[in-house]
C-alpha atoms as a PDB file:
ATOM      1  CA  UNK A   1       0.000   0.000   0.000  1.00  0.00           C
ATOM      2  CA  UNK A   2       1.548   3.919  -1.009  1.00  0.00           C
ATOM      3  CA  UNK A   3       1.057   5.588   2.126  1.00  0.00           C
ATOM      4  CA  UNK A   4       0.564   9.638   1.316  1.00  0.00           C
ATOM      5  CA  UNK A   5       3.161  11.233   3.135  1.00  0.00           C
ATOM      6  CA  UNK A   6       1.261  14.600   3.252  1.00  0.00           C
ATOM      7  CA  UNK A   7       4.699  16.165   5.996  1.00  0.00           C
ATOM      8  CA  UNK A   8       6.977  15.513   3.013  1.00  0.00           C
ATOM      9  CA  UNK A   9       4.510  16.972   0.356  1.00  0.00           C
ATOM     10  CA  UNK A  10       3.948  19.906   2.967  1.00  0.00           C
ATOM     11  CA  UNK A  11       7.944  20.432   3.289  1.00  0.00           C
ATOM     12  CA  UNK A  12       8.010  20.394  -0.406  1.00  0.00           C
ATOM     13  CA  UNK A  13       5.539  23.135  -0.874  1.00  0.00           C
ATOM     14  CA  UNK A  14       6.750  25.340   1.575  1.00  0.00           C
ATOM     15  CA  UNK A  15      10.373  25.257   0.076  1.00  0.00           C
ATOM     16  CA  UNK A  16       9.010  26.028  -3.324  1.00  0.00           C
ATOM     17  CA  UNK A  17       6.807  28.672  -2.216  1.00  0.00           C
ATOM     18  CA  UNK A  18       9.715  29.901  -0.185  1.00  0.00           C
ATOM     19  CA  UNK A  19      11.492  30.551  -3.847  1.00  0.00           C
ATOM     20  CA  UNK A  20       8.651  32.183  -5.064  1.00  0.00           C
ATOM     21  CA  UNK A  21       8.647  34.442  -2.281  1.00  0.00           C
ATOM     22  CA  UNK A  22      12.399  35.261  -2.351  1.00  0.00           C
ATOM     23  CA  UNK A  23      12.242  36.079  -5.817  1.00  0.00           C
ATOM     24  CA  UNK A  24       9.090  39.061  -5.816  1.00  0.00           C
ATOM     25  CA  UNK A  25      10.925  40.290  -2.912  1.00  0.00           C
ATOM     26  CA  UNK A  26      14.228  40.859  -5.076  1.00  0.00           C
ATOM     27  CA  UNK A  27      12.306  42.090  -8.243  1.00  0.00           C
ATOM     28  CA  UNK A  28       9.556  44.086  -6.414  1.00  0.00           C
ATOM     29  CA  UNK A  29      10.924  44.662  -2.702  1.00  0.00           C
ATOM     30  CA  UNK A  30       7.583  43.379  -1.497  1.00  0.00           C
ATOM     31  CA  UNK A  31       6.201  39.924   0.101  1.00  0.00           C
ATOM     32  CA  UNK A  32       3.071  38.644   1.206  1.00  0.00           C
ATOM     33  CA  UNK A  33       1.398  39.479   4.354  1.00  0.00           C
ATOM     34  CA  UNK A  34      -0.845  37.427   6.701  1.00  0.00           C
ATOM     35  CA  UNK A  35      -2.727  38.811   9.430  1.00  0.00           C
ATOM     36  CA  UNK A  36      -4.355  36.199  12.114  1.00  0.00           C
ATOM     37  CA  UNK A  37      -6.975  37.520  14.661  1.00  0.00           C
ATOM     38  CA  UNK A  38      -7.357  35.699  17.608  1.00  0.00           C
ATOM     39  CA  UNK A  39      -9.963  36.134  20.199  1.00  0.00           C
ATOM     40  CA  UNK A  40     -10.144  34.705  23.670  1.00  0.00           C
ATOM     41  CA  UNK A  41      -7.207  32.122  24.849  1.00  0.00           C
ATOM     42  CA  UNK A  42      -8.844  28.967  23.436  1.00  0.00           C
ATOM     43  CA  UNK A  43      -5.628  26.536  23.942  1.00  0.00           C
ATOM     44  CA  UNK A  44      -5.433  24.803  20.970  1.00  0.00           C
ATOM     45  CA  UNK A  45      -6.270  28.049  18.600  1.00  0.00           C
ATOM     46  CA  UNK A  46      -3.175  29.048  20.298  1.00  0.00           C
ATOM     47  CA  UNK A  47      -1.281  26.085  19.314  1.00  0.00           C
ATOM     48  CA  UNK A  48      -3.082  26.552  15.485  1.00  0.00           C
ATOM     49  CA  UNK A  49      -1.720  30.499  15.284  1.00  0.00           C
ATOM     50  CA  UNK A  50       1.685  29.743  16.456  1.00  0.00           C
ATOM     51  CA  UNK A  51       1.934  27.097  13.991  1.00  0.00           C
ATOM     52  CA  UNK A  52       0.804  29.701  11.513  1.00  0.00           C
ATOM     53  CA  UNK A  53       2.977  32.790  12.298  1.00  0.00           C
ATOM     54  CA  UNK A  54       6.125  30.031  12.019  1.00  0.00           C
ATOM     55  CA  UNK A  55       5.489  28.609   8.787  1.00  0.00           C
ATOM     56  CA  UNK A  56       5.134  32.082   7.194  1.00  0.00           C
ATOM     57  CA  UNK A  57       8.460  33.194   8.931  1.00  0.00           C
ATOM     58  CA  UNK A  58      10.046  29.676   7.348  1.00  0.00           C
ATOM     59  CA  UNK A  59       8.836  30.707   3.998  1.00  0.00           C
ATOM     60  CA  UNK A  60       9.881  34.437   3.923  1.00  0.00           C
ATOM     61  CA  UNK A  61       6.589  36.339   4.480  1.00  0.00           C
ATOM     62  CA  UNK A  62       5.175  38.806   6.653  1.00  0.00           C
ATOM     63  CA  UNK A  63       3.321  37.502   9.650  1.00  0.00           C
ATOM     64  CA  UNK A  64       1.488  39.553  12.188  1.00  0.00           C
ATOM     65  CA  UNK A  65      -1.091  38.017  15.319  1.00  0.00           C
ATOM     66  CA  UNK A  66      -3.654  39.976  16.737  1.00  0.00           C
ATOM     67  CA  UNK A  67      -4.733  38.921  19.908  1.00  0.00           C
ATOM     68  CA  UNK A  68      -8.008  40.074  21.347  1.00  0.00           C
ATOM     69  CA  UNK A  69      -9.953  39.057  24.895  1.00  0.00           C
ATOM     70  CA  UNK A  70     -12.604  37.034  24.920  1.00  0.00           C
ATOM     71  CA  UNK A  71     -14.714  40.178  25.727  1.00  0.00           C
ATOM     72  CA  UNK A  72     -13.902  41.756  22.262  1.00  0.00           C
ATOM     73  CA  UNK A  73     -17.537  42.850  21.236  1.00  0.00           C
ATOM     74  CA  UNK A  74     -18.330  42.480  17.321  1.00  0.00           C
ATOM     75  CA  UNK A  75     -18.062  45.746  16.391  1.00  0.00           C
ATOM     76  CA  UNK A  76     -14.640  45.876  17.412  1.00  0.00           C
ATOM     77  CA  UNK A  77     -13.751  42.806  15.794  1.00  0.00           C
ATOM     78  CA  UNK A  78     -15.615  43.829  12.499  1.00  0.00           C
ATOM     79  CA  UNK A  79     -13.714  47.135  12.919  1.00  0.00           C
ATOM     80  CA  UNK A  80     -10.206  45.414  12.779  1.00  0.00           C
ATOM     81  CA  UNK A  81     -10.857  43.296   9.532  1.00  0.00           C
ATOM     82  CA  UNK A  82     -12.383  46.611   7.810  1.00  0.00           C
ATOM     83  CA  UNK A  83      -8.684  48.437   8.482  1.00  0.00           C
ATOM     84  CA  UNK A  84      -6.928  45.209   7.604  1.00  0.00           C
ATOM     85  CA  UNK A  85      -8.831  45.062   4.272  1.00  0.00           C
ATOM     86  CA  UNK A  86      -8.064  48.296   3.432  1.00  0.00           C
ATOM     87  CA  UNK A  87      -4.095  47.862   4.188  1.00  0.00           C
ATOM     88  CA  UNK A  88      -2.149  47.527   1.162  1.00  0.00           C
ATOM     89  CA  UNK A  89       0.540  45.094   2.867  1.00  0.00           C
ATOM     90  CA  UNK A  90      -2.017  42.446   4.023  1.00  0.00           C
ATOM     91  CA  UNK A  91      -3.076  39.629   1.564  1.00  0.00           C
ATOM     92  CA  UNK A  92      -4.289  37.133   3.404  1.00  0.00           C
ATOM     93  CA  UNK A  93      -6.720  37.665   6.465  1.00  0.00           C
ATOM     94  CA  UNK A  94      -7.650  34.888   8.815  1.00  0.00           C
ATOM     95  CA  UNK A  95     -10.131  35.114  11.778  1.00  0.00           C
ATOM     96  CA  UNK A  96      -9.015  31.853  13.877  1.00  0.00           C
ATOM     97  CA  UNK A  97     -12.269  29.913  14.658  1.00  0.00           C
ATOM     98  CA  UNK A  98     -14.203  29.601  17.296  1.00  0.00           C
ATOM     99  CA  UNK A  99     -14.981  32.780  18.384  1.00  0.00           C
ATOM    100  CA  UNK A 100     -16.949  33.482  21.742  1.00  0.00           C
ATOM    101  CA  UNK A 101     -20.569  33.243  21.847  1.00  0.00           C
ATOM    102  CA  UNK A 102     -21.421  37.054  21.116  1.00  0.00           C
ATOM    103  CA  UNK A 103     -19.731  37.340  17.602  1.00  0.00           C
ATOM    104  CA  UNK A 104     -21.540  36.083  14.564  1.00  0.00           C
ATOM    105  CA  UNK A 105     -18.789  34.034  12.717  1.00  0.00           C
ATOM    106  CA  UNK A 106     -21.013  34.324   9.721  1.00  0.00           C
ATOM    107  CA  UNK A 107     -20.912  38.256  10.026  1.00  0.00           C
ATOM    108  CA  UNK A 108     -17.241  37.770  10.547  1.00  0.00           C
ATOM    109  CA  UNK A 109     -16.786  36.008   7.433  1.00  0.00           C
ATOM    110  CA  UNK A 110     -18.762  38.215   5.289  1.00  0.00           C
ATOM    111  CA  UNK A 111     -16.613  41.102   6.446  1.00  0.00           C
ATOM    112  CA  UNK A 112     -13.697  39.677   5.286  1.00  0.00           C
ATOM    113  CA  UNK A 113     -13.089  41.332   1.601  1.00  0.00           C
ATOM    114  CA  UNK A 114     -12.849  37.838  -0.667  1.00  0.00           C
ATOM    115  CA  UNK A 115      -9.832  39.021  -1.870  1.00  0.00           C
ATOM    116  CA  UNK A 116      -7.609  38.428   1.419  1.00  0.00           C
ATOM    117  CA  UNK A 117      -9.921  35.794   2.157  1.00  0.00           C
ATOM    118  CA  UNK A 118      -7.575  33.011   2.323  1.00  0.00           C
ATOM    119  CA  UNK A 119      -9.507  30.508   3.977  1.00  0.00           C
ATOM    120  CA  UNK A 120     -11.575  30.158   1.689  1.00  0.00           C
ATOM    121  CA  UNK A 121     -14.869  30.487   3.295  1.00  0.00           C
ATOM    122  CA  UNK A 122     -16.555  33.910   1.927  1.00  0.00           C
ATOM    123  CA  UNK A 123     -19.428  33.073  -0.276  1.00  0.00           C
ATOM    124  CA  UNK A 124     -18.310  34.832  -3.207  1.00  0.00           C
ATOM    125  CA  UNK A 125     -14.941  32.404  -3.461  1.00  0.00           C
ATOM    126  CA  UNK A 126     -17.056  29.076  -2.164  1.00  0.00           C
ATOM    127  CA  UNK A 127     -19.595  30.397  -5.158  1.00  0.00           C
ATOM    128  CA  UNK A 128     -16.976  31.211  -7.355  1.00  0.00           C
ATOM    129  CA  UNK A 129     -15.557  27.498  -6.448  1.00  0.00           C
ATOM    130  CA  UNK A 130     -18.849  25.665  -7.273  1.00  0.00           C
ATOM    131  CA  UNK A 131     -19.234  27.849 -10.438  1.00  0.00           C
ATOM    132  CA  UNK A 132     -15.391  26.495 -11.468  1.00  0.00           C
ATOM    133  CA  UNK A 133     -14.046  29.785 -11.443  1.00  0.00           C
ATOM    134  CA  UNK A 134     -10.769  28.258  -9.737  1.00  0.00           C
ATOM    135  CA  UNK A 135      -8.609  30.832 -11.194  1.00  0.00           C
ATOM    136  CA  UNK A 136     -10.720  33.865  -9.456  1.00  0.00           C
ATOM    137  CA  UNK A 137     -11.210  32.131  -5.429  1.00  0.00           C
ATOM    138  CA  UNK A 138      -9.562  31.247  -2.933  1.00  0.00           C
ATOM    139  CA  UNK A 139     -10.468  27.520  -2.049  1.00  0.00           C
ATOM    140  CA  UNK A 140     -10.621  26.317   1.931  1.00  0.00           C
ATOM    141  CA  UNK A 141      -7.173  25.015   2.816  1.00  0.00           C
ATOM    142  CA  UNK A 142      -7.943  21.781   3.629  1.00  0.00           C
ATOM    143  CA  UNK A 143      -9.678  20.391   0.469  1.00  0.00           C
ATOM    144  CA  UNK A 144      -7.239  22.307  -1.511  1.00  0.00           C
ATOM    145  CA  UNK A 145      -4.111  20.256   0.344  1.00  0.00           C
ATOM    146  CA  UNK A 146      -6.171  17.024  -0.295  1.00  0.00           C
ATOM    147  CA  UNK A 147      -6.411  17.815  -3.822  1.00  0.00           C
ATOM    148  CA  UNK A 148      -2.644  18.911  -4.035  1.00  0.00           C
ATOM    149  CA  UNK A 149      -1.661  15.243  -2.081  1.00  0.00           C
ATOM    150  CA  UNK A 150      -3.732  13.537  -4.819  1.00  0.00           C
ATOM    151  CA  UNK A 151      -2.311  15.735  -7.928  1.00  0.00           C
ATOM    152  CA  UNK A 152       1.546  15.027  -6.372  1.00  0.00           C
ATOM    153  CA  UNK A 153       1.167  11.451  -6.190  1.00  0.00           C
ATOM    154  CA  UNK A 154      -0.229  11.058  -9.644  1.00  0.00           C
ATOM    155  CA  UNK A 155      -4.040   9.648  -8.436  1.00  0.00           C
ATOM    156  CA  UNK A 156      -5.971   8.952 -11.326  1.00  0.00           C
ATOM    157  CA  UNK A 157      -9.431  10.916 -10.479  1.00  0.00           C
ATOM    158  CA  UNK A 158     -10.640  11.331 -14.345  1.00  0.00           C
ATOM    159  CA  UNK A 159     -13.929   9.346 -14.095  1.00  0.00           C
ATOM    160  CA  UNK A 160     -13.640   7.950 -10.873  1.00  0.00           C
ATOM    161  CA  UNK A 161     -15.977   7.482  -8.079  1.00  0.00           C
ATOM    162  CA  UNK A 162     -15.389   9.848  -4.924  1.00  0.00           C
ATOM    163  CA  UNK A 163     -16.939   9.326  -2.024  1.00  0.00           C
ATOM    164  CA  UNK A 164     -17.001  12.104   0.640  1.00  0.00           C
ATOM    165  CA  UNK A 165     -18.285  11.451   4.163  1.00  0.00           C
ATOM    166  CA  UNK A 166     -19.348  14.134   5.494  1.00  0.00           C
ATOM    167  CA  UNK A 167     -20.485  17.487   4.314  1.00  0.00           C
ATOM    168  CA  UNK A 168     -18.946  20.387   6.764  1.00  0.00           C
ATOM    169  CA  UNK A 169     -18.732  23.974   4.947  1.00  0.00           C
ATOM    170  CA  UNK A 170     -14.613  23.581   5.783  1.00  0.00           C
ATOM    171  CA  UNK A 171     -13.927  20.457   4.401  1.00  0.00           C
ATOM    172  CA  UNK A 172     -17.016  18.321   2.827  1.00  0.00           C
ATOM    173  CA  UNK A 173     -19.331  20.714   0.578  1.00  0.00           C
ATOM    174  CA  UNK A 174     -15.980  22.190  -1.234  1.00  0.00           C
ATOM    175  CA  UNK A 175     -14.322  18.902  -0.955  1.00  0.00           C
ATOM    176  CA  UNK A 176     -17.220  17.366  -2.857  1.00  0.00           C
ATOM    177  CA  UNK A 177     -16.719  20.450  -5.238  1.00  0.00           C
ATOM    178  CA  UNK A 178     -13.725  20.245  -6.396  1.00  0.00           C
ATOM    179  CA  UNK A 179     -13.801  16.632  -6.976  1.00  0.00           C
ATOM    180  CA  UNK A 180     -16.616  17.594  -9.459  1.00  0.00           C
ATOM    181  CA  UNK A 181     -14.797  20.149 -11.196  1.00  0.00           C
ATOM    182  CA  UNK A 182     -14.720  19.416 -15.265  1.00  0.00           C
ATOM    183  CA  UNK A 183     -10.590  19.396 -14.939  1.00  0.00           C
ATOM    184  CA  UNK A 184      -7.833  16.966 -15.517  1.00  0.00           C
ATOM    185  CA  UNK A 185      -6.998  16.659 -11.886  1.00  0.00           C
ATOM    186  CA  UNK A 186     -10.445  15.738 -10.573  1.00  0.00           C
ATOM    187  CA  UNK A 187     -13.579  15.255 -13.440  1.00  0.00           C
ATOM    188  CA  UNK A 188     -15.098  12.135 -10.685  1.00  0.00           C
ATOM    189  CA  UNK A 189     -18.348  11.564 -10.212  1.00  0.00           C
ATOM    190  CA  UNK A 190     -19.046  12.325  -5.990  1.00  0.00           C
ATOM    191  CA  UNK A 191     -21.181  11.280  -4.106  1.00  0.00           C
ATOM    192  CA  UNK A 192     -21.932  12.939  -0.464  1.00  0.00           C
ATOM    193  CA  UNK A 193     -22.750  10.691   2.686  1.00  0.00           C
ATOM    194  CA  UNK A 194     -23.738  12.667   6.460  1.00  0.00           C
ATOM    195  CA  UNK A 195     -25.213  11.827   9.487  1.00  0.00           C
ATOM    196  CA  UNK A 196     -28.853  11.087   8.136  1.00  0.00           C
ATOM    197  CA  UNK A 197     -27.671   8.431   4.697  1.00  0.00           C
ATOM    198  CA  UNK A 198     -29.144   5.485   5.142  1.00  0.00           C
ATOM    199  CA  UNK A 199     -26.488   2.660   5.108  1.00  0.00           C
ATOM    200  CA  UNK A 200     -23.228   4.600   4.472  1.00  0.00           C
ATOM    201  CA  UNK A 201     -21.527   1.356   3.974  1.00  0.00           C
ATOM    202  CA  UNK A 202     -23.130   0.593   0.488  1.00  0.00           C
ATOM    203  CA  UNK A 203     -21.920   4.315  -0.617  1.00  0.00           C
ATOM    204  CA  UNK A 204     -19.079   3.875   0.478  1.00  0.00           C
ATOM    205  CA  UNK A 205     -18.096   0.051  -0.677  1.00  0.00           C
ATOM    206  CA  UNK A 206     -18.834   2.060  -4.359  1.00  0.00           C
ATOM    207  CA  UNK A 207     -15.805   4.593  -4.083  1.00  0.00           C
ATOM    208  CA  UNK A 208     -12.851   4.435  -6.049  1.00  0.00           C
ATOM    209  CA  UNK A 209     -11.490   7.446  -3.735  1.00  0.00           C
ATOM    210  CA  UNK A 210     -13.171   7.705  -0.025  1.00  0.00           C
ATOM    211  CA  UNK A 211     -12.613  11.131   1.579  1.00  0.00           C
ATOM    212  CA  UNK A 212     -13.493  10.687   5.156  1.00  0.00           C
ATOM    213  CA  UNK A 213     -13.963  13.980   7.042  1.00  0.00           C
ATOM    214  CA  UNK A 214     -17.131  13.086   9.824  1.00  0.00           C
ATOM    215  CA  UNK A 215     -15.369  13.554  12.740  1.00  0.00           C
ATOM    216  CA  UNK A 216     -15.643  10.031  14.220  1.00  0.00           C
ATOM    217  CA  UNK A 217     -12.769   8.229  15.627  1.00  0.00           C
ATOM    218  CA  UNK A 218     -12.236   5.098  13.322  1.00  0.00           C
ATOM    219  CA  UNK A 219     -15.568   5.589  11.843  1.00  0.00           C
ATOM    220  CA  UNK A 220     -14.679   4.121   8.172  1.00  0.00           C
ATOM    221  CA  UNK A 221     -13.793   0.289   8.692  1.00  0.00           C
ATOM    222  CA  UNK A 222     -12.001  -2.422   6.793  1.00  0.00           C
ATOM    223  CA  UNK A 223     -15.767  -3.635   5.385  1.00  0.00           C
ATOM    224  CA  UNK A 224     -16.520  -0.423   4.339  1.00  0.00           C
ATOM    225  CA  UNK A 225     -14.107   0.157   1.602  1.00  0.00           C
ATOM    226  CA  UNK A 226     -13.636  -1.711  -1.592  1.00  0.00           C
ATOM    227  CA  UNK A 227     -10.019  -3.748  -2.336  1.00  0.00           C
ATOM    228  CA  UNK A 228      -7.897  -1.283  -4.136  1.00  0.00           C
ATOM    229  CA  UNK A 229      -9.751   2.646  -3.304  1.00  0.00           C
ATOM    230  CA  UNK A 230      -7.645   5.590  -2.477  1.00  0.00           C
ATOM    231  CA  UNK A 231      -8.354   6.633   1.246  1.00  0.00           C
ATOM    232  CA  UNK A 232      -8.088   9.895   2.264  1.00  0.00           C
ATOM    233  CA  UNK A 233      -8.334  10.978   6.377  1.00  0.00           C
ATOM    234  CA  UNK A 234      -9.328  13.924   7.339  1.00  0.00           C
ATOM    235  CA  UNK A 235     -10.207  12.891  11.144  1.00  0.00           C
ATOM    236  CA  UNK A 236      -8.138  14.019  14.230  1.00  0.00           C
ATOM    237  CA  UNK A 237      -9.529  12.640  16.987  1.00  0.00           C
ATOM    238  CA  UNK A 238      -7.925  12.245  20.635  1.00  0.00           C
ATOM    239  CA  UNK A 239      -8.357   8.692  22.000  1.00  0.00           C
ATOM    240  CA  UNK A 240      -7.472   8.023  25.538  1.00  0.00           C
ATOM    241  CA  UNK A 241      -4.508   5.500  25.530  1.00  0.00           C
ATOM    242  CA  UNK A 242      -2.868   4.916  28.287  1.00  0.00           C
ATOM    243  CA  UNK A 243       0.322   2.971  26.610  1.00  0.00           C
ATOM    244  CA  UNK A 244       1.446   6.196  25.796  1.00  0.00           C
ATOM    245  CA  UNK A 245       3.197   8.886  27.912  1.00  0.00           C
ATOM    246  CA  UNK A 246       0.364  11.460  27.627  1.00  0.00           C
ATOM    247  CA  UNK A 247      -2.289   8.727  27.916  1.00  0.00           C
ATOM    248  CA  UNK A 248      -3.842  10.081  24.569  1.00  0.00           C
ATOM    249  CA  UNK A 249      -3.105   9.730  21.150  1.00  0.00           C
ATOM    250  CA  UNK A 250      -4.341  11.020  17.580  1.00  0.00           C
ATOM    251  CA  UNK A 251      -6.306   8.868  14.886  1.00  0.00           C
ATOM    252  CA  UNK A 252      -8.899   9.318  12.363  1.00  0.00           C
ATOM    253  CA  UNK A 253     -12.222   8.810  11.427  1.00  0.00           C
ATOM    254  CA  UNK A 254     -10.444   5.532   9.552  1.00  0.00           C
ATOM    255  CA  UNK A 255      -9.376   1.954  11.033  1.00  0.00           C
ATOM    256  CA  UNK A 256      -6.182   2.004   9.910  1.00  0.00           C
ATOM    257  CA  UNK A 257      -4.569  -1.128  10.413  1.00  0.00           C
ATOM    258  CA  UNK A 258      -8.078  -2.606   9.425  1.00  0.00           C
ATOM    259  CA  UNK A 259      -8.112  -0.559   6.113  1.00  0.00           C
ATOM    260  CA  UNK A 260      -5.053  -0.188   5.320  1.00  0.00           C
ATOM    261  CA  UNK A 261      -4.951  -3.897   4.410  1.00  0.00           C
ATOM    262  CA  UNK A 262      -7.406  -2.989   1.365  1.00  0.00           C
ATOM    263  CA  UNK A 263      -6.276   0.474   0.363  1.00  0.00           C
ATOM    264  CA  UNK A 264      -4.126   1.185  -2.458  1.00  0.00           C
ATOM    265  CA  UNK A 265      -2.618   4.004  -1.390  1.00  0.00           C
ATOM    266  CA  UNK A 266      -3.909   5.954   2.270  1.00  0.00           C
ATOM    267  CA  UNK A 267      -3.022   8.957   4.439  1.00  0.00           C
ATOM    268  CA  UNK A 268      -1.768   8.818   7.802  1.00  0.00           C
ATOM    269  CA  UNK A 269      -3.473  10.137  10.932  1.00  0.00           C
ATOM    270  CA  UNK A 270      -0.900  12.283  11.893  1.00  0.00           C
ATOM    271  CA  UNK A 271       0.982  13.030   8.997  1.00  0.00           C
ATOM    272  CA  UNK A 272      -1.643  13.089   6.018  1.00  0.00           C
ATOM    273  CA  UNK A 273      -3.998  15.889   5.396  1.00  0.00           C
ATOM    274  CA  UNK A 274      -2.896  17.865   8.651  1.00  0.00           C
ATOM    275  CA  UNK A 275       0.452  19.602   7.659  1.00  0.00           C
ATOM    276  CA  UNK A 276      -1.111  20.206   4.281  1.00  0.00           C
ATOM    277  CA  UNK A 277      -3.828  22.699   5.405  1.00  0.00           C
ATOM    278  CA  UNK A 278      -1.339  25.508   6.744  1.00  0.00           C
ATOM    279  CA  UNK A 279       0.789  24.791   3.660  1.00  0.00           C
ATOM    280  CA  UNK A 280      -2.127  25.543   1.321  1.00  0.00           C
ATOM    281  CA  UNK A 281      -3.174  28.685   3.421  1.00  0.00           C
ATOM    282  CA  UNK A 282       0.755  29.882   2.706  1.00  0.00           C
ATOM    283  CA  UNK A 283      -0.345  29.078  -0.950  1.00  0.00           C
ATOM    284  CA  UNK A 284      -3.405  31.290  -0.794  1.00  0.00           C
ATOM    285  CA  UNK A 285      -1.549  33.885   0.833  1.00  0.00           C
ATOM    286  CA  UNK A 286       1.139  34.117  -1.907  1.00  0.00           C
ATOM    287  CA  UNK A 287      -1.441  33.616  -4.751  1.00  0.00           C
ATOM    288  CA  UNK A 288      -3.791  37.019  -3.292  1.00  0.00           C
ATOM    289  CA  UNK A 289       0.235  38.619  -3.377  1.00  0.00           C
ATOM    290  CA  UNK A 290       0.791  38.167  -6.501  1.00  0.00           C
ATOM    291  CA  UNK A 291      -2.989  38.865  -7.951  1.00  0.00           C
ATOM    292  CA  UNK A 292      -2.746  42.280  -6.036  1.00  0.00           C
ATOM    293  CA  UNK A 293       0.349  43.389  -7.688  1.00  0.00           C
ATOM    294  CA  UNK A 294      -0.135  41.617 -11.256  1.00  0.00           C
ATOM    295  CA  UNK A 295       2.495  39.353 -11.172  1.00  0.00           C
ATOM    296  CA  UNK A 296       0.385  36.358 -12.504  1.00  0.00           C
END
């Protein structure tokens, strides 16, 4: 079985979008700029933005965190995207999710301008994505990175039959999307399973690629999935374990050993679709850069 080794693709990426960078900042002086809003101390948004601000560092582009209480009322919030849009030196904007209960993330993402909207999750770039404008959006990080994994290690998807379980607005509706697109990377036929198909199992014995993004630790099992299909994880899940020093450990919403026995090629849980979702936001990032100052 190829396992898809979505750190090394991630390294990869990052190192060629690093040499991108380097060279608009020796013809033009400029490089991109990201801008993260946090609000409230939510632990593991911490861990997310840190994770963030480094990777643009390691690839040679401006990074700036704004940290706000947890008392930040929406009109200040909306108030600090509005002067962020308007700033010349900031191409990607990114409002780090959740947000306490008296800000409308939906307001929040509407006030981002689509532009610097590099998570993909404005209506006018998820419309723009359904309407296979590719070339004009910005598409959500983590479907992009799938589709990037797939593209890298040569996955036939011309024809095929995707499964996606699973229909979040991050990662299942624009999943599903893409995979539909009328290009030479995707063209499948997709088919969407959530929590109220009737026997997900016969859906999912059908796919030729299974996308598996429902949240559920070791959800997809070994009878699920037909001998040869591509199996992409999207699940992080924390499983008490107490083998381990921390007495936890990650997985996804796949049985791995049990699937991996069938699978023709699979991603790891951690190691897979994870690293590739910051990568792909770096991608964004450079992509609104260089659409801002013509350089496409």
């Amino acid at each position: 079985m190829l396992i898809i080794d979505g750190k090394k693709v991630s390294s990869d990426l990052k190192n060629e979008l690093k040499v991108r960078v380097d060279l608009h900042r020796t013809e033009t002086g400029k490089v991109p700029g990201l801008t993260v809003i946090i609000v409230g101390e939510d632990p593991a948004s911490q861990v997310y933005v840190r994770n963030k601000a480094k990777s643009c560092k390691e690839t040679g582009m401006n990074s700036t965190v704004i940290e706000m209480p947890a008392s930040t009322t929406q009109e200040v919030l909306l108030a600090a995207i509005e002067k962020l849009n308007n700033d010349p030196d900031v191409h990607g904007i990114l409002v780090q999710q959740p947000l306490p209960k008296q800000i409308d993330e939906f307001a929040v993402t509407l006030a981002i301008d689509p532009a610097k909207d590099v998570d993909g999750f404005h209506p006018e770039n998820l419309g723009r994505l359904v309407m296979g404008h590719l070339d004009k959006c910005f598409v959500s990080c983590t479907p992009y990175g799938i589709l990037e994994l797939l593209g890298r290690y040569n996955i036939e998807t011309k024809g095929k039959h995707c499964v996606v379980v699973g229909r979040s607005n991050i990662v299942g509706k624009p999943m599903a999307n893409l995979m539909l697109q009328k290009l030479d990377e995707t063209n499948c036929t997709v088919t969407i399973c959530h929590s109220a198909t009737r026997d997900i199992p016969s859906y999912t014995r059908q796919a030729d690629i299974l996308i598996a993004a429902i949240g559920k630790a070791g959800f997809i099992t070994a009878d699920m999935v037909k001998p040869g299909a591509v199996v992409i994880d999207v699940g992080i899940n924390r499983i008490d374990d107490p083998s381990t020093k921390s007495g936890s450990r990650l997985v996804g919403d796949v049985d791995y050993e049990g699937v991996s026995a069938f699978a023709s090629a699979m991603t790891p849980v951690p190691g897979g679709v994870g690293p590739m979702t910051i990568a792909m936001l770096l991608k964004n990032t450079l992509q609104s850069f260089e659409r801002a100052n013509s350089l496409q």
